[in-house]
C-alpha atoms as a PDB file:
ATOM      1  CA  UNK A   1      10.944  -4.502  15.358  1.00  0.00           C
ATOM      2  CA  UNK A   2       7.832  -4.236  13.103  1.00  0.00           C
ATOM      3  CA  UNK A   3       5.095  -1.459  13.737  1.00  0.00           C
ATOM      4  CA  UNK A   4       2.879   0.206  11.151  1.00  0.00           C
ATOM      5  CA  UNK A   5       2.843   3.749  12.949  1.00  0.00           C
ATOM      6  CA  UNK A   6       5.507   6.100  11.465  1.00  0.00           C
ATOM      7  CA  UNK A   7       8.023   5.959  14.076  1.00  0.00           C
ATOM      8  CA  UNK A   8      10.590   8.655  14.105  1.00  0.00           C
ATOM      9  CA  UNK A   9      14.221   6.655  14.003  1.00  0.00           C
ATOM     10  CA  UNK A  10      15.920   9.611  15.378  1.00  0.00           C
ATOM     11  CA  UNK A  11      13.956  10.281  18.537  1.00  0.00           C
ATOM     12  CA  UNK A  12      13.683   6.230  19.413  1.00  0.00           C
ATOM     13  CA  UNK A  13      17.798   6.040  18.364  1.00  0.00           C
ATOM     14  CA  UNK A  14      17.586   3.693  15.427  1.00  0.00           C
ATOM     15  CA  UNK A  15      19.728   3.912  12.845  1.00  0.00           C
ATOM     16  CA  UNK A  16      17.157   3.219  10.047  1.00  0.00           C
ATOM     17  CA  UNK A  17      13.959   2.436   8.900  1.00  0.00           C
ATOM     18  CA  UNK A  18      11.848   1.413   5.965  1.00  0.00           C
ATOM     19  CA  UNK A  19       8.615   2.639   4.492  1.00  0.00           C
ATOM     20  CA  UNK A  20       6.938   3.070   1.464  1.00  0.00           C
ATOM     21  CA  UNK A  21       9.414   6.097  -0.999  1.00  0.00           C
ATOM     22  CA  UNK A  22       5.960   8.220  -0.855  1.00  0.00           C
ATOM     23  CA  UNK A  23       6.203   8.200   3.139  1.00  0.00           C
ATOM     24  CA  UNK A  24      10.439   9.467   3.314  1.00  0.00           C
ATOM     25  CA  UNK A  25      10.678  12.541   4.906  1.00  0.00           C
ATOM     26  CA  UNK A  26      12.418  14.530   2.458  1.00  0.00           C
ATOM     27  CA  UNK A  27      15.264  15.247   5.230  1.00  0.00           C
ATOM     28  CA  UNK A  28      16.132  11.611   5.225  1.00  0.00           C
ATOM     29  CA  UNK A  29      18.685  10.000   2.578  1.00  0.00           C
ATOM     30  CA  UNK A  30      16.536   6.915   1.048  1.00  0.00           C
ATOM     31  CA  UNK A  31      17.553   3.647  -0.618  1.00  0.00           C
ATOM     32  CA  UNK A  32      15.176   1.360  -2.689  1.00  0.00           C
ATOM     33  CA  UNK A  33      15.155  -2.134  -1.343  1.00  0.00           C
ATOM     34  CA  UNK A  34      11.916  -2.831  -3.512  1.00  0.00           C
ATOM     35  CA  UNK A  35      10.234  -2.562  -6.691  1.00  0.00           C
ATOM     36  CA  UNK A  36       7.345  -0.469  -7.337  1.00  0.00           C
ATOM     37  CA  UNK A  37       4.062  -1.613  -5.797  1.00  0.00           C
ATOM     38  CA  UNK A  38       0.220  -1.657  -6.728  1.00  0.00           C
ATOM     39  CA  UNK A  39      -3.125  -1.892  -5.123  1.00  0.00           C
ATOM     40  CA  UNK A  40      -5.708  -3.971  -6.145  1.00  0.00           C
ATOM     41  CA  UNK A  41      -9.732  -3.715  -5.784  1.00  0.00           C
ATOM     42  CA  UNK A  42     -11.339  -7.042  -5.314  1.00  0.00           C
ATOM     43  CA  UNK A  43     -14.628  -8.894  -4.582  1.00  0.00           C
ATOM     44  CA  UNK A  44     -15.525 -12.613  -4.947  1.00  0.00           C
ATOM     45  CA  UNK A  45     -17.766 -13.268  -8.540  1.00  0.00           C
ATOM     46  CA  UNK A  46     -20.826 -13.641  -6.657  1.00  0.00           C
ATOM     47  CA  UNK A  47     -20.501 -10.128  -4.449  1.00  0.00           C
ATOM     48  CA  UNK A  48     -20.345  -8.915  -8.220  1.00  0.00           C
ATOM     49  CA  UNK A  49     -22.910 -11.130  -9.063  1.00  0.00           C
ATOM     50  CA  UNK A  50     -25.436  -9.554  -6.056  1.00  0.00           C
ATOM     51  CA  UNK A  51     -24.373  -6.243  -6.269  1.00  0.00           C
ATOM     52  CA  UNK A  52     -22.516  -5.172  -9.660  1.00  0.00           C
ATOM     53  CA  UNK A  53     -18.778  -4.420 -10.921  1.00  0.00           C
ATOM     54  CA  UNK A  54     -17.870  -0.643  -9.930  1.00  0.00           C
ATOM     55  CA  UNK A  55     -17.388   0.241 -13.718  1.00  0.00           C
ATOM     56  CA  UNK A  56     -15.481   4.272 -11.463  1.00  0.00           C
ATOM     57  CA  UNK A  57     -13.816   4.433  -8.163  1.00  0.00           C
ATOM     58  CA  UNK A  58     -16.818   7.124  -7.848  1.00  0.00           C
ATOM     59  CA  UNK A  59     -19.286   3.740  -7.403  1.00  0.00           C
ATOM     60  CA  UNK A  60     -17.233   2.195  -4.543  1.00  0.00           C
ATOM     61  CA  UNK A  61     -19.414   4.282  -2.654  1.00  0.00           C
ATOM     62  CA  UNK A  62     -22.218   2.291  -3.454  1.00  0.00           C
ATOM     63  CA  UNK A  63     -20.639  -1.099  -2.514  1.00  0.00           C
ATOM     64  CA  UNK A  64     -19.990  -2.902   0.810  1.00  0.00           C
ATOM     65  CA  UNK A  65     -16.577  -1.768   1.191  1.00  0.00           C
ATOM     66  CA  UNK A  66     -13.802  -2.724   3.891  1.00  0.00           C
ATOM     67  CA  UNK A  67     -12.057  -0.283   5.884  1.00  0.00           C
ATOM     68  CA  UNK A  68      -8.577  -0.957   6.966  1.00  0.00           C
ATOM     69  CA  UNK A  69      -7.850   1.574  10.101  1.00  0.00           C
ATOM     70  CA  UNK A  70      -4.157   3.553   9.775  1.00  0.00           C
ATOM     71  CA  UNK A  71      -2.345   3.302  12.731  1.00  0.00           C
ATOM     72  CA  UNK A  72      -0.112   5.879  11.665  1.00  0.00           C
ATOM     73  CA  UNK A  73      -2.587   8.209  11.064  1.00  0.00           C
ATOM     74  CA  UNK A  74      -5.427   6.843  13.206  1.00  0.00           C
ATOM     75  CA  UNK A  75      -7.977   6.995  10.265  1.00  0.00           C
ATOM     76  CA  UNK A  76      -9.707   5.144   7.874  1.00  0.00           C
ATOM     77  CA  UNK A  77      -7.509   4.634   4.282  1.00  0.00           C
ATOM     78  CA  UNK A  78      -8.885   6.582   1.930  1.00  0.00           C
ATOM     79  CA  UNK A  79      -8.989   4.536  -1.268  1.00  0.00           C
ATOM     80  CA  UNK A  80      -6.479   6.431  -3.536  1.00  0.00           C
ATOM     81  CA  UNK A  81      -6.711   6.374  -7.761  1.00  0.00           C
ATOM     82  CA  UNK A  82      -4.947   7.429 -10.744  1.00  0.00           C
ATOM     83  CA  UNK A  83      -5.829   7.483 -14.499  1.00  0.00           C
ATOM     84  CA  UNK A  84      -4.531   9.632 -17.071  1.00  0.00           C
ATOM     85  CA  UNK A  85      -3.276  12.089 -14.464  1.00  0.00           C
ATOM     86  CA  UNK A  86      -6.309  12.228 -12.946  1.00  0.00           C
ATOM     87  CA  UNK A  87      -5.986  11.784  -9.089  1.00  0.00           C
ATOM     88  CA  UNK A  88      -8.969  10.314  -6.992  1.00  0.00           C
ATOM     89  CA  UNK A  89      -9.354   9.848  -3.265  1.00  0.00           C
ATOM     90  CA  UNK A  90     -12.594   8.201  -2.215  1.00  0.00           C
ATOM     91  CA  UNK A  91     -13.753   7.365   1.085  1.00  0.00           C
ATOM     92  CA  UNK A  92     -15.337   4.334   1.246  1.00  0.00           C
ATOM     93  CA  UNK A  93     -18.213   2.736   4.074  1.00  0.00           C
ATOM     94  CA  UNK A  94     -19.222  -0.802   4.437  1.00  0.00           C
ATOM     95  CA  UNK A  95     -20.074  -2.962   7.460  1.00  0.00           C
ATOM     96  CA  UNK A  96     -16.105  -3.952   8.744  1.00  0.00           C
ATOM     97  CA  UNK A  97     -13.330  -1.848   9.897  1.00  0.00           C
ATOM     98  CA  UNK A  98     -10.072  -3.817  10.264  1.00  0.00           C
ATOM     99  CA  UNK A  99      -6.488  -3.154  11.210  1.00  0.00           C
ATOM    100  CA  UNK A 100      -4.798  -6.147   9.287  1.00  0.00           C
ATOM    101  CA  UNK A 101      -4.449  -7.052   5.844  1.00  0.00           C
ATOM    102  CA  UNK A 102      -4.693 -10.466   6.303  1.00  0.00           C
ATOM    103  CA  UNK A 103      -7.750 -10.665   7.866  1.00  0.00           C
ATOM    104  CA  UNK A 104      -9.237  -7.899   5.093  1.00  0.00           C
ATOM    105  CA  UNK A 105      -8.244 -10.553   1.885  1.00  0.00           C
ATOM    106  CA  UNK A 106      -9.876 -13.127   4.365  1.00  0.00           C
ATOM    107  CA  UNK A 107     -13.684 -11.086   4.877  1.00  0.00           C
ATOM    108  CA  UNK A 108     -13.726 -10.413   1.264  1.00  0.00           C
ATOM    109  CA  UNK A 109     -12.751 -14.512   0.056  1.00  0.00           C
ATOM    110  CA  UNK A 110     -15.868 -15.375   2.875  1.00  0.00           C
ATOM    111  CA  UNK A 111     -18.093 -12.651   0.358  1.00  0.00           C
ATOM    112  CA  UNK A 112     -18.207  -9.938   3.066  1.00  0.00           C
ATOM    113  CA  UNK A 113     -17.409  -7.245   0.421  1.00  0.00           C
ATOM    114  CA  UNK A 114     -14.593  -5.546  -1.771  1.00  0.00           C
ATOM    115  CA  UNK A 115     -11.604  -3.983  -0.447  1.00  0.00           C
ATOM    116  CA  UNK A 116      -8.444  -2.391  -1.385  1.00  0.00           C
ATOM    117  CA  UNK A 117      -5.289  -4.538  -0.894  1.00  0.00           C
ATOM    118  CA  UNK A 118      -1.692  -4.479  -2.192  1.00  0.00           C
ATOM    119  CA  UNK A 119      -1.424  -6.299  -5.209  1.00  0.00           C
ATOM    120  CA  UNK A 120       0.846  -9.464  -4.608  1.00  0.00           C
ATOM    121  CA  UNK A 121      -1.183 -10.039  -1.746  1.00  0.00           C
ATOM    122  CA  UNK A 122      -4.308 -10.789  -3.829  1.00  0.00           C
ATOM    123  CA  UNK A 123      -2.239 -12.271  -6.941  1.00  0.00           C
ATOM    124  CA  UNK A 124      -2.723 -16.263  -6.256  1.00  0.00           C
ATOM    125  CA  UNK A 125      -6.455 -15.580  -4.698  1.00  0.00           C
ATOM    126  CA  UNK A 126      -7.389 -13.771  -8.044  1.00  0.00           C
ATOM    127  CA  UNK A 127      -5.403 -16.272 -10.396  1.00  0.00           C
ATOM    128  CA  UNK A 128      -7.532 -19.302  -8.634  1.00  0.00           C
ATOM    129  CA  UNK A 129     -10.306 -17.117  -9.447  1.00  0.00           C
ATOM    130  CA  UNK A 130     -11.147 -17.195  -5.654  1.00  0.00           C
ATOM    131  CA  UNK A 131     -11.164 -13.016  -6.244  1.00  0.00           C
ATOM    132  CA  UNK A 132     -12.235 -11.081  -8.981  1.00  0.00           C
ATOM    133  CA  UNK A 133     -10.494  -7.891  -9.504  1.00  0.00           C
ATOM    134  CA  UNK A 134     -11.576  -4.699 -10.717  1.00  0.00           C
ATOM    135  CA  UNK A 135     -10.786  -1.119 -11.254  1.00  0.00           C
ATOM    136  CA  UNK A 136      -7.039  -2.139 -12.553  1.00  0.00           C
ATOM    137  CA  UNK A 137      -6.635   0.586 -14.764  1.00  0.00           C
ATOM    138  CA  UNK A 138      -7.277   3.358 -11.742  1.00  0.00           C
ATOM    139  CA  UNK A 139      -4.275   1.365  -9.668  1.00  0.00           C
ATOM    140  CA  UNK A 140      -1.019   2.313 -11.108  1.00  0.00           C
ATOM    141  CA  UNK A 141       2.489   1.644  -9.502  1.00  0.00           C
ATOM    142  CA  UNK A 142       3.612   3.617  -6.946  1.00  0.00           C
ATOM    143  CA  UNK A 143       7.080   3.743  -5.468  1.00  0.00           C
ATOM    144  CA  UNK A 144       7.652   0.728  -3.238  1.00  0.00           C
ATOM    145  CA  UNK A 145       9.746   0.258  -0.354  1.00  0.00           C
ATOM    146  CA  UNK A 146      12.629   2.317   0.982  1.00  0.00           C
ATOM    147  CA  UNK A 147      15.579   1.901   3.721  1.00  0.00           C
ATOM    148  CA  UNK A 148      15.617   5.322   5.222  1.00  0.00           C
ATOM    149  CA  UNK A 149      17.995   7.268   6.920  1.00  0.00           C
ATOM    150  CA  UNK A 150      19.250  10.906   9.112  1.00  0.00           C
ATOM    151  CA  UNK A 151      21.998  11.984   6.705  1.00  0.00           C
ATOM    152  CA  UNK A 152      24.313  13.802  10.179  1.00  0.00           C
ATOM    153  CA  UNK A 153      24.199  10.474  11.973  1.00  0.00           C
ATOM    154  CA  UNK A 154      27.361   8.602  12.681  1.00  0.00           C
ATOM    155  CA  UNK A 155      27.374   5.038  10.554  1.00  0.00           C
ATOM    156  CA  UNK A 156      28.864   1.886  11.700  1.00  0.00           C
ATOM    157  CA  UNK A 157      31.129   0.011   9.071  1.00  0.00           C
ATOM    158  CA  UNK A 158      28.494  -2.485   9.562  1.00  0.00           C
ATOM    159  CA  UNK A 159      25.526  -0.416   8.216  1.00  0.00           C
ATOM    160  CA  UNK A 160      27.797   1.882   5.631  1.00  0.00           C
ATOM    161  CA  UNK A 161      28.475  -1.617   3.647  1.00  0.00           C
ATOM    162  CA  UNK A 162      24.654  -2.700   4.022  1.00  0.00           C
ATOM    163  CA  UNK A 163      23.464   0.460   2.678  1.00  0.00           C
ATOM    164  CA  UNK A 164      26.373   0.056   0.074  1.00  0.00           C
ATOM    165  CA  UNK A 165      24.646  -3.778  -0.731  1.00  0.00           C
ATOM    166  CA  UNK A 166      21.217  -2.404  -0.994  1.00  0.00           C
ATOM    167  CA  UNK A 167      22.191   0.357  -3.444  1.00  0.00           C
ATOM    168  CA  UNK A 168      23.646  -2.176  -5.448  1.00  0.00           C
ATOM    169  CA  UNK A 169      21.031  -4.637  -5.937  1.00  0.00           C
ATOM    170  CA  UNK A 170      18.777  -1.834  -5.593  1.00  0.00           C
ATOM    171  CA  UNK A 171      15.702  -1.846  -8.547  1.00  0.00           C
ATOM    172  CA  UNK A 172      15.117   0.706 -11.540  1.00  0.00           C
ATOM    173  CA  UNK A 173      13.189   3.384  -9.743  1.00  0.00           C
ATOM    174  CA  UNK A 174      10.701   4.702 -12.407  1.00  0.00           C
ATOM    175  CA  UNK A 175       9.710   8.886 -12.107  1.00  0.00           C
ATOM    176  CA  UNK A 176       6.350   8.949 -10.933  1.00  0.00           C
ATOM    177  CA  UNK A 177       4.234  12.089  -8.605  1.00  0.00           C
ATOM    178  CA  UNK A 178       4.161  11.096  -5.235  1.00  0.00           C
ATOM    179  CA  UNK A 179       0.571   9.703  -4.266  1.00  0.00           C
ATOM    180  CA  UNK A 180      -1.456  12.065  -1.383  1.00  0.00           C
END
C-alpha cells in the first residue's frame, strides 16, 4: 500500500513503514534502505530566458513557481534551503497547485514555470537540456529513505531477517541536522 499522508503503522496494525530519516518519529527504530537525497530547482532555458535565473532562494518569490500540495500536512511545501549553515524556508506562489510530482516535472518541461523536485527525478530532463537547473548550491543532501519500525512489537522470523538484509546492504549514512 502506497499513500503520501503519514500514516501511523501502529494504529492501522502494520508492521512497518518507510519515509524519508527526517520524518521517523524518534520512538521508532529506523533502517536506511536509501542513500541520501536532493532537491532540485528547475525551469526550461526560455522561462529563464523571459523571466531571469533566481541568482537567492529569496527571488523565487518573484518567479512563477509550482506548488505541490502535502497530503500529510494538507499545505503547500514550503521550498526548504541550506548554504553554509544557513537554513531558508520560502514560500513560493505561481499560477498551479499540484498534488503529483509527475505532473509538476511535466508543467515546468511545457514552460509553465520552475518548481522544486527531487533530484533523480529531474536528472535525464536536465542532462537533455530539456531543464535548466538552478540554485544547486542551496540544495544539499538530506537523509533519504528509511524502513521504520515500533521497537515493543512482536516480529515475525520473516520480517526480523528482512530488517537483518536491509541493515546489511544498508548505505553510509552521512551526519547531517535534520531539515524543518
Amino acid at each position: 500500500w502506497a499513500d503520501n499522508a503519514f500514516t501511523d503503522i501502529i494504529a492501522d496494525r502494520f508492521d512497518a513503514g518507510v519515509r524519508l530519516g527526517e520524518h521517523v518519529a524518534k520512538d521508532m527504530i529506523a533502517v536506511r534502505i536509501g542513500p541520501d537525497l536532493r532537491v532540485a530547482i528547475v525551469g526550461t532555458s526560455s522561462y529563464f530566458a523571459k523571466h531571469g535565473r533566481p541568482e537567492s532562494p529569496h527571488h523565487l518569490t518573484q518567479h512563477r513557481c509550482i506548488n505541490i500540495r502535502q497530503q500529510s500536512k494538507g499545505g503547500l511545501y514550503v521550498w526548504e534551503f541550506e548554504k553554509d549553515g544557513h537554513v531558508l524556508n520560502v514560500r513560493v506562489e505561481g499560477p498551479l497547485v499540484l498534488n503529483d510530482s509527475t505532473v509538476v516535472l511535466k508543467a515546468v518541461e511545457a514552460g509553465h514555470g520552475v518548481a522544486c523536485v527531487m533530484e533523480d527525478m529531474s536528472k535525464q530532463a536536465i542532462s537533455d537540456g530539456r531543464l535548466v537547473r538552478v540554485l544547486e548550491d542551496w540544495c544539499p543532501p538530506f537523509p533519504g529513505y528509511h524502513l521504520y519500525y515500533p521497537g515493543r512489537s512482536q516480529q515475525s522470523s520473516a520480517f526480523s531477517l528482512l530488517v537483518e538484509a536491509l541493515r546489511d546492504r544498508a548505505p553510509v549514512k552521512r551526519k547531517r541536522r535534520a531539515r524543518a
